[in-house]
N, C-alpha and C. Protein backbone atom coordinates (compact mmCIF):
# COMPACT_ATOMS: atom_id res chain seq x y z
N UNK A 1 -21.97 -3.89 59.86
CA UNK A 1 -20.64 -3.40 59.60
C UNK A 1 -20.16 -3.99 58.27
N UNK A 2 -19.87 -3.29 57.50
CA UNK A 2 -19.37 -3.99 56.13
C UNK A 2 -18.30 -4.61 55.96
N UNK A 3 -17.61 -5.19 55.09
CA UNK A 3 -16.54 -6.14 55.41
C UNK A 3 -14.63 -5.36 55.41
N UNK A 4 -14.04 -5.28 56.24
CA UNK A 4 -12.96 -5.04 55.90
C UNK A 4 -11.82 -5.13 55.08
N UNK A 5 -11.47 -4.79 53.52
CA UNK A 5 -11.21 -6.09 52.70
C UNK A 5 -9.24 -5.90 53.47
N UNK A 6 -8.95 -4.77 54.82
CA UNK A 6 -7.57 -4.58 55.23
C UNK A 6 -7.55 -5.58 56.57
N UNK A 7 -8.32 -6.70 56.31
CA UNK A 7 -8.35 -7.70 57.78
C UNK A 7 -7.10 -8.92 57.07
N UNK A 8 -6.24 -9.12 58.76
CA UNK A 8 -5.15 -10.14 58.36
C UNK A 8 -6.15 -11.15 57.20
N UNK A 9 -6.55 -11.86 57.53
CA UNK A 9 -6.71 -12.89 56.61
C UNK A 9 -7.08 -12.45 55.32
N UNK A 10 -7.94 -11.51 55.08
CA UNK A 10 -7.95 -10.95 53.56
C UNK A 10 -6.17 -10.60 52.87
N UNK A 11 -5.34 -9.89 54.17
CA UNK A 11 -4.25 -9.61 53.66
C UNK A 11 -3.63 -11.03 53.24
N UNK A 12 -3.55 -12.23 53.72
CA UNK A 12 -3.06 -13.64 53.50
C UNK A 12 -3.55 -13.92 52.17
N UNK A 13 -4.73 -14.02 52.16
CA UNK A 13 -4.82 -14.29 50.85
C UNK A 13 -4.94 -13.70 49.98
N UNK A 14 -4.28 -12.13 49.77
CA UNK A 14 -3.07 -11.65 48.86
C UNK A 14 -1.71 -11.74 49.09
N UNK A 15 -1.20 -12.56 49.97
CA UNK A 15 0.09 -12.69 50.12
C UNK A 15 0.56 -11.37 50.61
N UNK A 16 -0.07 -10.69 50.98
CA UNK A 16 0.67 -8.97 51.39
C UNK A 16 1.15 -9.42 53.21
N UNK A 17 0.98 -10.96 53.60
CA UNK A 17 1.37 -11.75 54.79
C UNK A 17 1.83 -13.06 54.54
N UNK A 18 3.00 -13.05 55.23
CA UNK A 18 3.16 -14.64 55.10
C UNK A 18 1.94 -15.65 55.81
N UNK A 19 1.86 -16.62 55.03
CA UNK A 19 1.28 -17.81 56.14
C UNK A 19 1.92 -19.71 55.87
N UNK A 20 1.83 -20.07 56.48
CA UNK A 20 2.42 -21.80 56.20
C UNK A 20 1.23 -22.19 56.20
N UNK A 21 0.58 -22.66 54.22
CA UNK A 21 -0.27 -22.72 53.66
C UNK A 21 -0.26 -24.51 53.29
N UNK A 22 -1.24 -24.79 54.18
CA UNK A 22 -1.76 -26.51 53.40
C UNK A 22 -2.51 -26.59 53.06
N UNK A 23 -3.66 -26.33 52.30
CA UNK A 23 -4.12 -26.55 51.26
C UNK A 23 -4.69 -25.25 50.49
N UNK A 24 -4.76 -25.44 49.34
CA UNK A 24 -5.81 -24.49 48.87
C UNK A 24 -6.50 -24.64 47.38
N UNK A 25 -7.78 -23.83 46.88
CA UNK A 25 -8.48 -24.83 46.26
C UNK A 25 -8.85 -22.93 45.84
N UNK A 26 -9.71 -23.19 44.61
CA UNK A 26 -9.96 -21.75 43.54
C UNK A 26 -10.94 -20.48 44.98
N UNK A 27 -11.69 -21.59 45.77
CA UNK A 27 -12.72 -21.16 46.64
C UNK A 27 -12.37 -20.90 48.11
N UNK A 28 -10.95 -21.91 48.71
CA UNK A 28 -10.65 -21.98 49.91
C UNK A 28 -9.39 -21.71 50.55
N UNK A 29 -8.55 -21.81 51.59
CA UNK A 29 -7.85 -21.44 51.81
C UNK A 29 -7.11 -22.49 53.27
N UNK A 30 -6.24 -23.04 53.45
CA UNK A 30 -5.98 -23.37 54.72
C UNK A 30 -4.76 -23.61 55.30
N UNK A 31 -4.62 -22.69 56.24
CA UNK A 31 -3.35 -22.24 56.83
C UNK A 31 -3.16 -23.14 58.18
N UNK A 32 -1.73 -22.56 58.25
CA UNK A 32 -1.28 -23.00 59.92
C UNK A 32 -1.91 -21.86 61.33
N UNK A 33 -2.16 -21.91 61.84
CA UNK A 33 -2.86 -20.70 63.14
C UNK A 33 -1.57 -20.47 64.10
N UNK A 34 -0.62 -19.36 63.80
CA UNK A 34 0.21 -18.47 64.57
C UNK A 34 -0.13 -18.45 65.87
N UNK A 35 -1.10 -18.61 66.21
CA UNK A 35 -1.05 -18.41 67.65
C UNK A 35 -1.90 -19.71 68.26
N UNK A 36 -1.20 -21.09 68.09
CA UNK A 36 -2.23 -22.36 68.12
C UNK A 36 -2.63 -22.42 69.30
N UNK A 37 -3.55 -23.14 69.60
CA UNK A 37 -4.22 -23.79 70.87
C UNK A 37 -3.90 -25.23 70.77
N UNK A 38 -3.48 -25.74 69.82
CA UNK A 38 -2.75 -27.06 70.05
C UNK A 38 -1.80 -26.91 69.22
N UNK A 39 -0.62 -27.89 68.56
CA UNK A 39 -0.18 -28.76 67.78
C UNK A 39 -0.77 -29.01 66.43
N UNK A 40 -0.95 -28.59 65.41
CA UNK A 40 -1.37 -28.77 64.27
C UNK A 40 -3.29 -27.71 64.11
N UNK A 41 -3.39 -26.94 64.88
CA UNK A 41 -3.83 -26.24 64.67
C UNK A 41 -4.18 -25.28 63.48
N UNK A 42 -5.56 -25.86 62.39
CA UNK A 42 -5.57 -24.81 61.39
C UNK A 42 -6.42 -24.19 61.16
N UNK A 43 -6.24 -23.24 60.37
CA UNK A 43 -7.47 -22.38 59.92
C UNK A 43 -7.94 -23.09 58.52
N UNK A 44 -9.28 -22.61 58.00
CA UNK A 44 -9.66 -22.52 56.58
C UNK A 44 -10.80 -21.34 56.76
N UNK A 45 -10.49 -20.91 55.82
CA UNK A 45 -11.44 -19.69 55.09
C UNK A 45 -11.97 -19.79 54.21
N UNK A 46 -12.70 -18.93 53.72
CA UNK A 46 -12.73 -18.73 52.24
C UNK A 46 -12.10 -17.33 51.26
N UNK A 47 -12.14 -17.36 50.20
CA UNK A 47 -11.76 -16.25 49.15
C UNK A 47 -12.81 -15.30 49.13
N UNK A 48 -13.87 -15.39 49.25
CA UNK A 48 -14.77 -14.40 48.83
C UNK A 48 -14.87 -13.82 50.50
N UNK A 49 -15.35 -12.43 50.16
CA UNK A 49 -15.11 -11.71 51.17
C UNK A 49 -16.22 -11.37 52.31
N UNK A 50 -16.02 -11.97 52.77
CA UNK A 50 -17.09 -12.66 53.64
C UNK A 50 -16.76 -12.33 55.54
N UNK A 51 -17.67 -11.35 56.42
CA UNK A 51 -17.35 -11.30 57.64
C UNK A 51 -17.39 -12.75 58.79
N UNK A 52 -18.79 -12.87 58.47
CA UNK A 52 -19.29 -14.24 58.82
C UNK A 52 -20.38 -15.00 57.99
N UNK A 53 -20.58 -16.36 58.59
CA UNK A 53 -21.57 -17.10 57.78
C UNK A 53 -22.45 -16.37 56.90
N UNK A 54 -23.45 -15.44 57.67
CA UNK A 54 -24.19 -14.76 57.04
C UNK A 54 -23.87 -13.98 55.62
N UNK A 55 -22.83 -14.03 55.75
CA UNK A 55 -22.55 -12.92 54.40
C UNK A 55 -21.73 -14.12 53.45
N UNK A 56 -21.71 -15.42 53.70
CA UNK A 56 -21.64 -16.37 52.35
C UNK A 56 -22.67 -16.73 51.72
N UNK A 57 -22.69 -16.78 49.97
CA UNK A 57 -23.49 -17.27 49.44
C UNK A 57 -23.27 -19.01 50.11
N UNK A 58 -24.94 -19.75 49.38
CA UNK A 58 -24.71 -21.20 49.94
C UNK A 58 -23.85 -21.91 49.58
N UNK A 59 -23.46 -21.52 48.41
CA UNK A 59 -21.85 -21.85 47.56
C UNK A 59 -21.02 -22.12 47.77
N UNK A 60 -20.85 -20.53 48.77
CA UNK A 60 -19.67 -20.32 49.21
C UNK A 60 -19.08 -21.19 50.52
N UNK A 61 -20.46 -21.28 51.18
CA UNK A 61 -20.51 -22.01 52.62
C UNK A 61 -20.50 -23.23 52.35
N UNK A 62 -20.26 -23.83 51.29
CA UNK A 62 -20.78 -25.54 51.30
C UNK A 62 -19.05 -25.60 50.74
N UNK A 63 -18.63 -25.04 49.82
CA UNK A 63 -16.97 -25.24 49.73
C UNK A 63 -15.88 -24.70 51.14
N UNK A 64 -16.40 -23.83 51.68
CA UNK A 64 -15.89 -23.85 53.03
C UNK A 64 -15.94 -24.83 54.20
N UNK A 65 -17.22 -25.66 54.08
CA UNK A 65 -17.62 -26.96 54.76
C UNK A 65 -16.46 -28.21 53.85
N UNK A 66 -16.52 -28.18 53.08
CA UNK A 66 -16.11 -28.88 52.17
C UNK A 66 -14.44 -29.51 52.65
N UNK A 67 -14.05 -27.97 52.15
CA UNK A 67 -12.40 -27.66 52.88
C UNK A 67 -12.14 -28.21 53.83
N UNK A 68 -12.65 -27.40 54.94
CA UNK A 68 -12.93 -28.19 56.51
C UNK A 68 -12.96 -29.60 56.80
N UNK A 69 -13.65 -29.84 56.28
CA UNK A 69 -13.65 -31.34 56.15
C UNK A 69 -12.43 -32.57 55.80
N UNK A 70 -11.98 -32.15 54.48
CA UNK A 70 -11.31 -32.71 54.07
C UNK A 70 -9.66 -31.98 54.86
N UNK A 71 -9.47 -30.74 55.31
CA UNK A 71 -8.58 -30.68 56.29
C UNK A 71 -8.48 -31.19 57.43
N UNK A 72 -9.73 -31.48 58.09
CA UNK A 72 -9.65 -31.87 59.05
C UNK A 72 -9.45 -33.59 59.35
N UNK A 73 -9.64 -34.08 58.48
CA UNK A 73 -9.40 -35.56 58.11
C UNK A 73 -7.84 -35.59 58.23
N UNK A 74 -7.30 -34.78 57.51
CA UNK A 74 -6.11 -34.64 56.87
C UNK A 74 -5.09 -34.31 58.66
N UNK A 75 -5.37 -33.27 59.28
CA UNK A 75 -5.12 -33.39 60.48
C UNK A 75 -5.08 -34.37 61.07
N UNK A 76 -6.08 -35.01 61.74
CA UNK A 76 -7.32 -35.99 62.31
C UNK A 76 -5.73 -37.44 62.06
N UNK A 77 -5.47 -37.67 60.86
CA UNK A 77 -4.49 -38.38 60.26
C UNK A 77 -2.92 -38.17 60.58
N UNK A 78 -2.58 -36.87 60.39
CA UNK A 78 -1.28 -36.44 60.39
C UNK A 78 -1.00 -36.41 61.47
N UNK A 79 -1.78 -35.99 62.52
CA UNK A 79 -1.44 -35.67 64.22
C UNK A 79 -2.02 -36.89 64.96
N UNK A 80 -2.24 -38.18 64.34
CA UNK A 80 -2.64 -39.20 64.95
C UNK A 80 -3.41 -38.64 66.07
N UNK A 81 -4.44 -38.45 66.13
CA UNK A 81 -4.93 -37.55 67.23
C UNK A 81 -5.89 -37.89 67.93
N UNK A 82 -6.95 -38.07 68.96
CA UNK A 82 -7.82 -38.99 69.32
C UNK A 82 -9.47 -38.33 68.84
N UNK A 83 -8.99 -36.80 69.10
CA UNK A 83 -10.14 -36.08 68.36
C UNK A 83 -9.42 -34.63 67.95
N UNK A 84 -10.69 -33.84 67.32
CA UNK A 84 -10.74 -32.72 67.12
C UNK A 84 -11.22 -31.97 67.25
N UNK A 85 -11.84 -30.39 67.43
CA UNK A 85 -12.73 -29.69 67.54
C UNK A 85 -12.54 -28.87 66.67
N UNK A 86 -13.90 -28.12 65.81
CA UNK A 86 -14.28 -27.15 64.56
C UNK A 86 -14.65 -26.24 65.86
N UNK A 87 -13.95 -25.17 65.65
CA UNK A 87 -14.65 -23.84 65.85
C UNK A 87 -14.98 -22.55 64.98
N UNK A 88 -16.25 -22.32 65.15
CA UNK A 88 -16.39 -21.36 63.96
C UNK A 88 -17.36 -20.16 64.92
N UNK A 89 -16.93 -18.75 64.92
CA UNK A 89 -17.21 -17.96 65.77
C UNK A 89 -17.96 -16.39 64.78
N UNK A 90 -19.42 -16.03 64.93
CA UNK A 90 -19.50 -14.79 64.47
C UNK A 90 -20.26 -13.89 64.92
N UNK A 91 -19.14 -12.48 64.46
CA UNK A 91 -19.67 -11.45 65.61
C UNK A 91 -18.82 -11.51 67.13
N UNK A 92 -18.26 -10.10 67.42
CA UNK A 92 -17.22 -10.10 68.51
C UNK A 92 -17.82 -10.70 69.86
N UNK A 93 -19.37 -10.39 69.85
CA UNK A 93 -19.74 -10.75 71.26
C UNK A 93 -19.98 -12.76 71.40
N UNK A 94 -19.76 -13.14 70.41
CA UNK A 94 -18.97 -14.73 69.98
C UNK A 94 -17.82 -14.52 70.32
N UNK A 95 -16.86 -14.00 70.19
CA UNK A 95 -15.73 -14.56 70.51
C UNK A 95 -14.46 -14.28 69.30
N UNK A 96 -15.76 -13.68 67.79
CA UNK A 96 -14.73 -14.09 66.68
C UNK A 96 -13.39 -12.83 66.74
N UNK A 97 -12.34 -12.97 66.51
CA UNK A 97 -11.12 -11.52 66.49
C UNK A 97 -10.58 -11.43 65.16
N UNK A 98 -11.09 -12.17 64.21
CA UNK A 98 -10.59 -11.48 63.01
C UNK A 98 -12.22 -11.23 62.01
N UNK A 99 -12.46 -10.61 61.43
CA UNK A 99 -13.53 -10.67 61.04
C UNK A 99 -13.11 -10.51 59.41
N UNK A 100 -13.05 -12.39 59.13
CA UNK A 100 -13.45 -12.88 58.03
C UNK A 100 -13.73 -14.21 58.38
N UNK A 101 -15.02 -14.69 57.98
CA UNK A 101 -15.23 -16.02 58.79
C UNK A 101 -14.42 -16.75 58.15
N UNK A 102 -14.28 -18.05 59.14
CA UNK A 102 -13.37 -18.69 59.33
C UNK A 102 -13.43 -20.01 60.06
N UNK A 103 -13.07 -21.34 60.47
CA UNK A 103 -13.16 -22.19 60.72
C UNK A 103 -11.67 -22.25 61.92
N UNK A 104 -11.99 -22.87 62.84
CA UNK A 104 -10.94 -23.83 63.64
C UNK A 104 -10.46 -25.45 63.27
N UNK A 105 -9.55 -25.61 63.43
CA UNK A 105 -9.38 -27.41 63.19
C UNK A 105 -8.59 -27.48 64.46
N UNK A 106 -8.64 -28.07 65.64
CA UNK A 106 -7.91 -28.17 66.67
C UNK A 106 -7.65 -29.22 67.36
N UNK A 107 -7.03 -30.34 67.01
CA UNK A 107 -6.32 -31.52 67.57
C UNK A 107 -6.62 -31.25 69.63
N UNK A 108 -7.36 -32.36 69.60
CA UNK A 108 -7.40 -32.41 71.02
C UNK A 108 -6.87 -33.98 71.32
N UNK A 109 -5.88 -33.99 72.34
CA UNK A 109 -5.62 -35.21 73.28
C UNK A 109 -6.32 -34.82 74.71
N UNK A 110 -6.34 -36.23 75.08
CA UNK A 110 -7.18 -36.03 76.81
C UNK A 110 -5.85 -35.73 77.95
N UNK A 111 -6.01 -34.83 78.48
CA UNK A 111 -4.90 -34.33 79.52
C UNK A 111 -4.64 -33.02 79.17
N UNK A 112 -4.31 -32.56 78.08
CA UNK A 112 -4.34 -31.64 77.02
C UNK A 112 -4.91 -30.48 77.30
N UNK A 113 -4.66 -28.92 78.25
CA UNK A 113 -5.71 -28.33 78.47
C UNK A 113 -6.00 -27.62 77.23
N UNK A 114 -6.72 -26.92 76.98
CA UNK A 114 -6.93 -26.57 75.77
C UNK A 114 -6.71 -24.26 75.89
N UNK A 115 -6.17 -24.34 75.33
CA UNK A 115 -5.72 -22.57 75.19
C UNK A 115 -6.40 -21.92 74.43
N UNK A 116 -7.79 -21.62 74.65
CA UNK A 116 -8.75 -20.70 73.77
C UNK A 116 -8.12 -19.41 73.53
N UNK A 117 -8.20 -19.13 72.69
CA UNK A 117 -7.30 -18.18 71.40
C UNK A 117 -6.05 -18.02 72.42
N UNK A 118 -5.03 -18.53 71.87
CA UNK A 118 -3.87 -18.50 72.78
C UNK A 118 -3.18 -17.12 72.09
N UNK A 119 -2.23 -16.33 72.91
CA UNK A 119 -1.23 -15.06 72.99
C UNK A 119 -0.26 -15.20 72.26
N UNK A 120 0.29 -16.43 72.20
CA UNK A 120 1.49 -16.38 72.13
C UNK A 120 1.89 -16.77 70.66
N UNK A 121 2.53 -16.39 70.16
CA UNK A 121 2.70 -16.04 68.55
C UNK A 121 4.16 -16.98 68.29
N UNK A 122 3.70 -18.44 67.32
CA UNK A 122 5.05 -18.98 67.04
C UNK A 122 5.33 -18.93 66.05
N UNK A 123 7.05 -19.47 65.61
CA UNK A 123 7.61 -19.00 64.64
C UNK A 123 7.26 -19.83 63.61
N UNK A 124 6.63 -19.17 62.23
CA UNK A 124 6.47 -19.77 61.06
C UNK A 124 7.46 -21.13 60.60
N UNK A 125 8.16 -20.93 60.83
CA UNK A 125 9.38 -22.14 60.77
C UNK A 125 9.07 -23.35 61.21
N UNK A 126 8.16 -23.28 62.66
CA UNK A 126 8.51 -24.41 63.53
C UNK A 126 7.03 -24.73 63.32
N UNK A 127 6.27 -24.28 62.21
CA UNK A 127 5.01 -24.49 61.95
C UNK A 127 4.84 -25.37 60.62
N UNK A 128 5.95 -25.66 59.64
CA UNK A 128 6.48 -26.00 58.77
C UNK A 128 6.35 -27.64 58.68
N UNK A 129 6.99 -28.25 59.54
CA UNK A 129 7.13 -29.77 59.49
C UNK A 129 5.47 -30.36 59.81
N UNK A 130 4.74 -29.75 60.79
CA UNK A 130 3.43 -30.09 60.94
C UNK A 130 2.40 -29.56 59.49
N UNK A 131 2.78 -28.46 59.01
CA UNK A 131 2.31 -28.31 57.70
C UNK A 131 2.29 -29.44 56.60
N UNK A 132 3.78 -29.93 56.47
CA UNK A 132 4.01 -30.81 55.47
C UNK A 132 3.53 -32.13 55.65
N UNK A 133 3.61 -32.38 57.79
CA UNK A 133 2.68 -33.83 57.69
C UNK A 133 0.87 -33.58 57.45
N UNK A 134 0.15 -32.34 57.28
CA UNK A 134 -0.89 -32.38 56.86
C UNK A 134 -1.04 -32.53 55.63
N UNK A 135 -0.03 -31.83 54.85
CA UNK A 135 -0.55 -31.94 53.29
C UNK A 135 -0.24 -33.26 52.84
N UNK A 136 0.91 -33.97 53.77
CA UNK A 136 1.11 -34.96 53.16
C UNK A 136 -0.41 -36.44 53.40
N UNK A 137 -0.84 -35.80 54.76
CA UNK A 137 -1.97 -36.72 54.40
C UNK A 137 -3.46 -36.53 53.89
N UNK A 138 -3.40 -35.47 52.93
CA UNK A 138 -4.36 -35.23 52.02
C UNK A 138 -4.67 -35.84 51.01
């Protein structure tokens, strides 16, 4: 299936969507996740247009690792958190629902059940202050 370039996240990173954006870099991208499974819940992507792994150059996939990384530290920090989990999903019969690959960053505490792709859609606003304590610990 070829790549959609009318998929939300392609639309994000033309701004033709809002998103509450912490970091971003010439290659990457990393947002807040609208519909979190925890508390500081983010995405990173990449720019180039890409469904899943398979369709990044090694380039592309090693600055997407890259990102990840250094967001997830940045989380890992900001949400004082005890751990985290990377999810990265491709191909629908995975699990993935937007098809541009993509990364999870997901703050886990123990007790904590965890809401695999959660429904419920929060307000950009209240996504804001957890934004600013990630970037701030970048």
């Amino acid at each position: 299936m070829p790549y959609d370039p009318n998929n939300i996240f392609a639309k994000i990173l033309r701004s033709e969507i809002p998103s509450v954006r912490v970091y971003e870099d010439t290659r990457t991208l990393a947002f807040m996740d609208v519909m979190p499974q925890a508390e500081g819940h983010t995405l990173v992507i990449p720019k180039d247009p890409a469904e899943n792994i398979f369709d990044l150059s090694p380039g592309g996939m090693a600055a997407l690792i890259a990102t990840t990384q250094l967001v997830a530290k940045a989380v890992k920090k900001a949400l004082a958190c005890p751990g985290l989990m990377l999810v990265q999903l491709n191909g629908e019969a995975a699990g993935q629902s937007v098809n541009h690959v993509h990364f999870h960053i997901i703050p886990r505490t123990a007790g904590i059940d965890l809401k695999f792709h959660a429904r419920e859609t929060v307000n950009p606003q209240a996504l804001e202050p957890i934004a600013a304590r990630i970037r701030a610990a970048l």
